[in-house]
N, C-alpha and C. Protein backbone atom coordinates (compact mmCIF):
# COMPACT_ATOMS: atom_id res chain seq x y z
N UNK A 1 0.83 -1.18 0.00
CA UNK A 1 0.00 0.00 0.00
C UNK A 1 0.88 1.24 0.00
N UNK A 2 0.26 2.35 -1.13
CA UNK A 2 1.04 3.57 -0.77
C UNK A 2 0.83 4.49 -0.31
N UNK A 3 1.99 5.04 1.06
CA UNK A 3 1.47 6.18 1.98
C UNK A 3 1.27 7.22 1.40
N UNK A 4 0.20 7.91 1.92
CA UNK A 4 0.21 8.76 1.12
C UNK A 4 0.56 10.17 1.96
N UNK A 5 0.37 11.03 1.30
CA UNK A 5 1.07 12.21 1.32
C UNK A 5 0.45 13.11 2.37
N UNK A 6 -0.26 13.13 2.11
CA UNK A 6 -1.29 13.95 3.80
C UNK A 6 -3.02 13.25 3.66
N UNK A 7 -3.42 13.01 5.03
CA UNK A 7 -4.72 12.20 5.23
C UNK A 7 -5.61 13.52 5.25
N UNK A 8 -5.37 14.66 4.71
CA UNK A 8 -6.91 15.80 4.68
C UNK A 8 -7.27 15.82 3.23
N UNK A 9 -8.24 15.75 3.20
CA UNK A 9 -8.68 15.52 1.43
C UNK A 9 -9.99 15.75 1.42
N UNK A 10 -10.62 16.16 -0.02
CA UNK A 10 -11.85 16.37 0.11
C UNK A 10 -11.86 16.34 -1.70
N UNK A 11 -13.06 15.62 -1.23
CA UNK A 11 -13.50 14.96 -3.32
C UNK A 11 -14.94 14.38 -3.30
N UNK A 12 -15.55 15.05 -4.54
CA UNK A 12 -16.81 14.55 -4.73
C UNK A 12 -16.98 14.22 -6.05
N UNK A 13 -18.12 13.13 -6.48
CA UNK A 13 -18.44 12.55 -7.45
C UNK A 13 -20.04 12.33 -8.26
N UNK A 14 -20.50 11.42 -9.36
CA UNK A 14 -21.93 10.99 -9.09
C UNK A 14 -21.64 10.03 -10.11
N UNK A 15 -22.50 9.57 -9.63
CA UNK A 15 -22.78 8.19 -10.25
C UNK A 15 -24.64 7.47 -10.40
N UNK A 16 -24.49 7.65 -12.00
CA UNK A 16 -26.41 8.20 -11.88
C UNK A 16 -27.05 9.03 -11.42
N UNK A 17 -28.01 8.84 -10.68
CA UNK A 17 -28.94 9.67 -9.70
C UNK A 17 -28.19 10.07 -8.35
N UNK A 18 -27.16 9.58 -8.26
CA UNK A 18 -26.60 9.53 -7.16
C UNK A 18 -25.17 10.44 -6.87
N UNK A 19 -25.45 11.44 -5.57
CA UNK A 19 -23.53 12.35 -5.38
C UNK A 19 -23.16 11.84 -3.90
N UNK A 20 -21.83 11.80 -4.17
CA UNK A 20 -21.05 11.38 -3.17
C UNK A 20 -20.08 13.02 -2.83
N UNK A 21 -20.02 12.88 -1.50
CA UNK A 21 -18.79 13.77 -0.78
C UNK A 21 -17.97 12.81 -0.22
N UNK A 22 -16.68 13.31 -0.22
CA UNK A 22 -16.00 12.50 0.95
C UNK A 22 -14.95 13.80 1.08
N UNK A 23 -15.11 13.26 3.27
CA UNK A 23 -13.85 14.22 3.48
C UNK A 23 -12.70 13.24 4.29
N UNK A 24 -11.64 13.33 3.96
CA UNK A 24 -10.87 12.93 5.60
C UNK A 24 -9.86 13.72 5.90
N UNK A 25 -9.35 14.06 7.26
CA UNK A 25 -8.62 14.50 7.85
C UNK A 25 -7.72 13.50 8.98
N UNK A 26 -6.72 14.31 9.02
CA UNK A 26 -5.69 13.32 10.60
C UNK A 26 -6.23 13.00 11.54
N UNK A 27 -6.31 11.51 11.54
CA UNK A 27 -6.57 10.29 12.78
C UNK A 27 -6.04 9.91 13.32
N UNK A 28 -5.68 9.62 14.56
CA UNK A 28 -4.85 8.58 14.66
C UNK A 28 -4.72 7.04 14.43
N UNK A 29 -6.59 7.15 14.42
CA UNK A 29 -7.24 5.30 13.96
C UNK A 29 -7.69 5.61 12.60
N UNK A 30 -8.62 4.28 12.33
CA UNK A 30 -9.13 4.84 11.33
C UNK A 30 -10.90 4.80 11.61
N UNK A 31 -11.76 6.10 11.45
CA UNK A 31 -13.14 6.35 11.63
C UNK A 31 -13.63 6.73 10.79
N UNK A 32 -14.95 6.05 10.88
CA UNK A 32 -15.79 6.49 9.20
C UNK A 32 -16.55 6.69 9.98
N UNK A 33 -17.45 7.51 8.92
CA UNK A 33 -18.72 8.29 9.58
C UNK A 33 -18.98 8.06 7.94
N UNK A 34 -20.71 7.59 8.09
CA UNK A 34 -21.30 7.53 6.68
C UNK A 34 -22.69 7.75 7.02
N UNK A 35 -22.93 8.74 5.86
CA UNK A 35 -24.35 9.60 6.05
C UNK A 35 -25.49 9.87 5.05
N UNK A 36 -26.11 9.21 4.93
CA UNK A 36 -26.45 8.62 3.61
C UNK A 36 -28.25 8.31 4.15
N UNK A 37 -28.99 8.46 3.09
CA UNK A 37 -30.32 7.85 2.93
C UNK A 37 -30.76 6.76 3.55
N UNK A 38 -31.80 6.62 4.09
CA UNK A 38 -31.74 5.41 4.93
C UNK A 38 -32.13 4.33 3.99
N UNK A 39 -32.51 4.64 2.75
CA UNK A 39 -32.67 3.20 1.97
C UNK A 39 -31.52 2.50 1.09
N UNK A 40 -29.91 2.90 1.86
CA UNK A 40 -28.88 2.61 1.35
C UNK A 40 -28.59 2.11 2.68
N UNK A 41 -28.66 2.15 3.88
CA UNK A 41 -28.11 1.73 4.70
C UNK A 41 -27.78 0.23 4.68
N UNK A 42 -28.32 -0.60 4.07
CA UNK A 42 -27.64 -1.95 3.71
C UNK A 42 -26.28 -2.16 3.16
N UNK A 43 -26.18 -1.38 2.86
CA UNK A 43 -24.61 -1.00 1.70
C UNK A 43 -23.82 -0.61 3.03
N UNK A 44 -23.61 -0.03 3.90
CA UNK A 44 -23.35 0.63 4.76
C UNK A 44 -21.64 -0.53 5.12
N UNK A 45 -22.22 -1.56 5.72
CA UNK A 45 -20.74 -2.85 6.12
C UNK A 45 -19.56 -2.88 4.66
N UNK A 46 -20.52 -2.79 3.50
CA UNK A 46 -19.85 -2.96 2.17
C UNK A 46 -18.52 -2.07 1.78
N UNK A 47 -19.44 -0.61 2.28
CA UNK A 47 -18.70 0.38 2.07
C UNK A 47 -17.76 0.99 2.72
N UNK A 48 -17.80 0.16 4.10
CA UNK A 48 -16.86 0.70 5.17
C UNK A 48 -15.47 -0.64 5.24
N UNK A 49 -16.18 -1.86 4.16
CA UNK A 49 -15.47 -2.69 4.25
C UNK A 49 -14.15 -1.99 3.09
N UNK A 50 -14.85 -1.64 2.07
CA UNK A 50 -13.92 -0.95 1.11
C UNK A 50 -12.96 0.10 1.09
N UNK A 51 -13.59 0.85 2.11
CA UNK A 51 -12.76 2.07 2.26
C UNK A 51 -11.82 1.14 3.43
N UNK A 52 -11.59 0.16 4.20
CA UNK A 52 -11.06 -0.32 5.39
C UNK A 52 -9.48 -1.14 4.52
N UNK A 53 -10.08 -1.59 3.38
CA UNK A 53 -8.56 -2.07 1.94
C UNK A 53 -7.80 -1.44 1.63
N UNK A 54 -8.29 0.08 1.89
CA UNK A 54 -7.40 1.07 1.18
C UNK A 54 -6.97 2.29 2.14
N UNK A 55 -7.25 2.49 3.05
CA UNK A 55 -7.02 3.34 4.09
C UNK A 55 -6.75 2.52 5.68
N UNK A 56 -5.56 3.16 5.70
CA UNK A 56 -5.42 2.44 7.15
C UNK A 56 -5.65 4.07 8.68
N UNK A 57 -5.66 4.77 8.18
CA UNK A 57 -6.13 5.37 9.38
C UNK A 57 -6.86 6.95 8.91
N UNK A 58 -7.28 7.55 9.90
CA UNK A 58 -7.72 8.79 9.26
C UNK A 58 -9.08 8.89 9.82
N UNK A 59 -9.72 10.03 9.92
CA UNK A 59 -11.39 10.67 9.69
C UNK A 59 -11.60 10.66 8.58
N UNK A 60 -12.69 9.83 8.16
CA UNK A 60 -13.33 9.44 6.69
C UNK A 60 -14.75 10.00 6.90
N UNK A 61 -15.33 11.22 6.63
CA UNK A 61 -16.71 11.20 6.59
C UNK A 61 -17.45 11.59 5.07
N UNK A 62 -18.17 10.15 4.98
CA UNK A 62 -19.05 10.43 3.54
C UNK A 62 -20.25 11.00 3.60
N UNK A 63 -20.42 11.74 3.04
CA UNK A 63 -22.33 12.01 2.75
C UNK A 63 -23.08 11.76 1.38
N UNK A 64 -23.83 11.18 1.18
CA UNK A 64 -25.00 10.69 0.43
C UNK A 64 -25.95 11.77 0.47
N UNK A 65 -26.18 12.62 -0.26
CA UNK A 65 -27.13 13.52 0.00
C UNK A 65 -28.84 12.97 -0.59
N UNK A 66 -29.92 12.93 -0.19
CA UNK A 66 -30.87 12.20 -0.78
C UNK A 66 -31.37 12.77 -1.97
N UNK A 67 -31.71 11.67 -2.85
CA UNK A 67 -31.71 11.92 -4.40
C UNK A 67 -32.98 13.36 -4.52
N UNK A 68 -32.67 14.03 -5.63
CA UNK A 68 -33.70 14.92 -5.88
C UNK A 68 -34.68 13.62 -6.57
N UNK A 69 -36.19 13.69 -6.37
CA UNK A 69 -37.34 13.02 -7.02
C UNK A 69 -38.02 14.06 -8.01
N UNK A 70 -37.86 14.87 -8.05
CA UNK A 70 -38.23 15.70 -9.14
C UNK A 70 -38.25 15.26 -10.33
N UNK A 71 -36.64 15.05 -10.60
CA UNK A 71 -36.47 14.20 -12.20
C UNK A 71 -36.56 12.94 -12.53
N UNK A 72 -37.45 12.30 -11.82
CA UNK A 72 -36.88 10.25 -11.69
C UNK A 72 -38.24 10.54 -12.04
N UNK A 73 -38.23 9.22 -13.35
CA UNK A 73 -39.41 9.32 -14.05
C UNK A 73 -40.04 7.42 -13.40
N UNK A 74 -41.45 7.80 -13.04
CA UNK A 74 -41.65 6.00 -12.72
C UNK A 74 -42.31 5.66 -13.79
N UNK A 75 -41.63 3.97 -14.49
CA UNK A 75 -42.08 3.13 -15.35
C UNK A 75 -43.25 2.45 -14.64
N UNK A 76 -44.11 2.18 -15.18
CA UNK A 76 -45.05 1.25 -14.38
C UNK A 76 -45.05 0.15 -15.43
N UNK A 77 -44.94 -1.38 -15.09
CA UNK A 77 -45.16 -2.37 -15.97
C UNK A 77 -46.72 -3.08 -15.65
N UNK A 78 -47.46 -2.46 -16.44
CA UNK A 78 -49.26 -2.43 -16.16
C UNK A 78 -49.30 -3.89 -16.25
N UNK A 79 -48.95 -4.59 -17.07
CA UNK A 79 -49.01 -6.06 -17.64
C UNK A 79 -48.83 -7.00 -16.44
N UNK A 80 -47.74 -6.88 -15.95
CA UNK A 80 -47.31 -7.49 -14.91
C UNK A 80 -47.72 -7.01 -13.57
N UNK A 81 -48.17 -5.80 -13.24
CA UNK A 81 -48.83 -5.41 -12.00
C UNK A 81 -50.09 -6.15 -12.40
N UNK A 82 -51.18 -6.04 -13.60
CA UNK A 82 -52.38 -6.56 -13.75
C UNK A 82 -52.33 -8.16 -13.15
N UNK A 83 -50.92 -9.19 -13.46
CA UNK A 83 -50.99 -10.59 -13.12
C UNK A 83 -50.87 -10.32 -11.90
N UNK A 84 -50.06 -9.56 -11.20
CA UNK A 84 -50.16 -9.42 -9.58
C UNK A 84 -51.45 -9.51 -8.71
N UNK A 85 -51.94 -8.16 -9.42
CA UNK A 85 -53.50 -8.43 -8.71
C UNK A 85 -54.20 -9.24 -8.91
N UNK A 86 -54.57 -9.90 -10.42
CA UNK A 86 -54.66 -11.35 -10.71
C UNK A 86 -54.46 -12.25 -9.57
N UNK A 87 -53.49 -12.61 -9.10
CA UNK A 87 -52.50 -13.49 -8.32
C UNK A 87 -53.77 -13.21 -6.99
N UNK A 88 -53.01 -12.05 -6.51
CA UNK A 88 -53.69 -11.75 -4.87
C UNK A 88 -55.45 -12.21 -5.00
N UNK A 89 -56.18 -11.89 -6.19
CA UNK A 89 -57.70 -11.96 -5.96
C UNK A 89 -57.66 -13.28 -5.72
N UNK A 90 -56.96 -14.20 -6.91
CA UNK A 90 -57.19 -15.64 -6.91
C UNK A 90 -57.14 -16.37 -5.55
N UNK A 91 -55.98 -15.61 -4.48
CA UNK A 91 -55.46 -15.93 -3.54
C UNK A 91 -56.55 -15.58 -2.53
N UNK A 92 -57.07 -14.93 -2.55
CA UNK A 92 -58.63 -14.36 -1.46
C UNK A 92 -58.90 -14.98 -1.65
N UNK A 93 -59.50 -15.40 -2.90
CA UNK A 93 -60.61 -16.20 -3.32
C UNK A 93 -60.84 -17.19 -2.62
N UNK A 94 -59.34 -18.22 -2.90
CA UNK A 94 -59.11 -19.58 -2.42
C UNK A 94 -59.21 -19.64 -0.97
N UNK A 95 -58.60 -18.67 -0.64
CA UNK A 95 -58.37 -18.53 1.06
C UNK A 95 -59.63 -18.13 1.57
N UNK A 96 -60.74 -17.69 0.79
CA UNK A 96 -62.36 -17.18 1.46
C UNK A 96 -62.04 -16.02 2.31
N UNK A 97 -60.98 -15.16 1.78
CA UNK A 97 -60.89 -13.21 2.32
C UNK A 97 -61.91 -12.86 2.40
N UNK A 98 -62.17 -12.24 3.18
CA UNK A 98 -63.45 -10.95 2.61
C UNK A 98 -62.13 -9.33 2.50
N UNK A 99 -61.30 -9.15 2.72
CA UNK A 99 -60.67 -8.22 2.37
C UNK A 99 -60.44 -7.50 0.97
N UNK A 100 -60.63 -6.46 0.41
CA UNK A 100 -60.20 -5.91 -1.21
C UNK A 100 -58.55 -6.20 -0.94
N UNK A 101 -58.35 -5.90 -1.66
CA UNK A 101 -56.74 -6.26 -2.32
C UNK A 101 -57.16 -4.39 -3.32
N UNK A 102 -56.06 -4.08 -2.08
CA UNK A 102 -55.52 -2.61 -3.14
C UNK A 102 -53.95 -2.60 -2.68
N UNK A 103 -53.41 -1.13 -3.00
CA UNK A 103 -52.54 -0.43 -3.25
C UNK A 103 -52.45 0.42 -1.81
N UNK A 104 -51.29 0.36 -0.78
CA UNK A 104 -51.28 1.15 0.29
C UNK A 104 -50.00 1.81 0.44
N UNK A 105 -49.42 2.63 1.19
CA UNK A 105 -48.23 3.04 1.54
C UNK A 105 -48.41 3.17 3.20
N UNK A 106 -47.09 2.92 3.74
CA UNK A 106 -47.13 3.11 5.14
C UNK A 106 -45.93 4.66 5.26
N UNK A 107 -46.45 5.12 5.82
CA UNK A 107 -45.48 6.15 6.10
C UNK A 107 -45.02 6.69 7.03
């Protein structure tokens, strides 16, 4: 591995829909701090595993800023949502539901 030259740095990127920051400064260990959307937080071990290959010490803090939704266009595949609901009625049916089968969000 090569030392590098001073641990303060600061660089940003994107990738798709997606921007990255990263800063680090002098550590004596090495600490990440990652700050990011909570529907990335699965990635979270991945990414701390990666940055852990290539950095051996330092303040690492990333931010994920959450995507603008403004421009994200949604596809709907009608065809295949139609067999879905298909699916679920058949599935009442059999099972003797009295429940509708819709569309909900929890929030």
């Amino acid at each position: 591995m090569k030392t590098p030259q001073s641990m303060t740095g600061y660089g940003k990127g994107a990738a798709g829909n997606f921007k990255v920051e990263i800063r680090s400064s002098n550590h004596k260990n090495l600490d990440i701090h990652i700050n990011m959307p909570y529907f990335l937080f699965p990635f979270e071990p991945e990414i701390k595993k990666i940055i852990k290959k290539t950095i051996e010490r330092g303040h690492i803090e990333i931010f994920v800023p959450k995507q603008e939704m403004d421009n994200i266009k949604l596809k709907v595949n009608k065809s295949l949502a139609r067999e879905y609901y298909n699916a679920f009625v058949s599935l009442r049916d059999e099972l003797s539901l009295s429940d509708n089968i819709g569309i909900f969000m929890k929030g």
